[in-house]
Protein backbone atom coordinates (compact mmCIF):
# COMPACT_ATOMS: atom_id res chain seq x y z
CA UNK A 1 0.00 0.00 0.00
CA UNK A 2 1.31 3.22 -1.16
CA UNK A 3 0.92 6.51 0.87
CA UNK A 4 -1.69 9.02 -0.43
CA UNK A 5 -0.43 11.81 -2.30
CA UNK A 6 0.05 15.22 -0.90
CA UNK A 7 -2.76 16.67 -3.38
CA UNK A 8 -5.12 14.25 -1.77
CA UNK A 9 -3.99 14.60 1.55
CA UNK A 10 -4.73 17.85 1.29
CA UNK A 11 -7.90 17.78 -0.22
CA UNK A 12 -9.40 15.56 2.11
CA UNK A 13 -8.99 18.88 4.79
CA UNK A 14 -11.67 21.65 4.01
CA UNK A 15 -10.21 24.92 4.95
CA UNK A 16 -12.54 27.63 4.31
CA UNK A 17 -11.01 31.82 4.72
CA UNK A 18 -13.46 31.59 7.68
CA UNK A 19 -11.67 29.02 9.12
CA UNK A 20 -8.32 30.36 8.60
CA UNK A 21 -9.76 33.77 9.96
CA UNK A 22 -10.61 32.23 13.23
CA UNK A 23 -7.58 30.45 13.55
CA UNK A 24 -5.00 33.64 13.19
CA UNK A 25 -7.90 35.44 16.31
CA UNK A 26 -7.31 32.55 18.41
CA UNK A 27 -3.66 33.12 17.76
CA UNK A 28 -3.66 36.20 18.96
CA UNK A 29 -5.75 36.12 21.35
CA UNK A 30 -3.13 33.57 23.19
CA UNK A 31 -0.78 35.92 22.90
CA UNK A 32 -2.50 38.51 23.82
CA UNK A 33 -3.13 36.73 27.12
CA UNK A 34 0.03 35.33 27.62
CA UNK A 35 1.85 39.14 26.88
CA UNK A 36 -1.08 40.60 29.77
CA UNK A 37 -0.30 37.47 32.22
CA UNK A 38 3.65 38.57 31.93
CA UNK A 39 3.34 41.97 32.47
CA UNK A 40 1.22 41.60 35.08
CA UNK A 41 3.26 39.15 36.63
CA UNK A 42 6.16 41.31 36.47
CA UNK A 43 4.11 44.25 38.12
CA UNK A 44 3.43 42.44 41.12
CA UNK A 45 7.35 41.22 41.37
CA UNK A 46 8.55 44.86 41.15
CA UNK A 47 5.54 45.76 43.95
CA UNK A 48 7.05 42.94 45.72
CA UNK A 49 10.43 44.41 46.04
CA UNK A 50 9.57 47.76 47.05
């Protein structure tokens, strides 16, 4: 048995723009967070110190 081809590989995965729209928001929305959680982690450290 012979692997499927990439073109059908492919093809057998319906992307739609929507999709790849909500993908790139989730993106950054994760970074968002994880940018917000740093700084605000480093806030409180420096509020520590003082």
């Amino acid at each position: 048995m012979r692997p499927a081809s990439p073109n059908k590989a492919l093809a057998a995965i319906p992307v739609t723009v929507a999709d790849l729209i909500e993908r790139r928001l989730r993106m950054a929305d994760l970074l968002f967070a994880l940018a917000s959680l740093k700084v605000t982690e480093a806030a409180s450290s420096g509020a520590a110190k003082k």
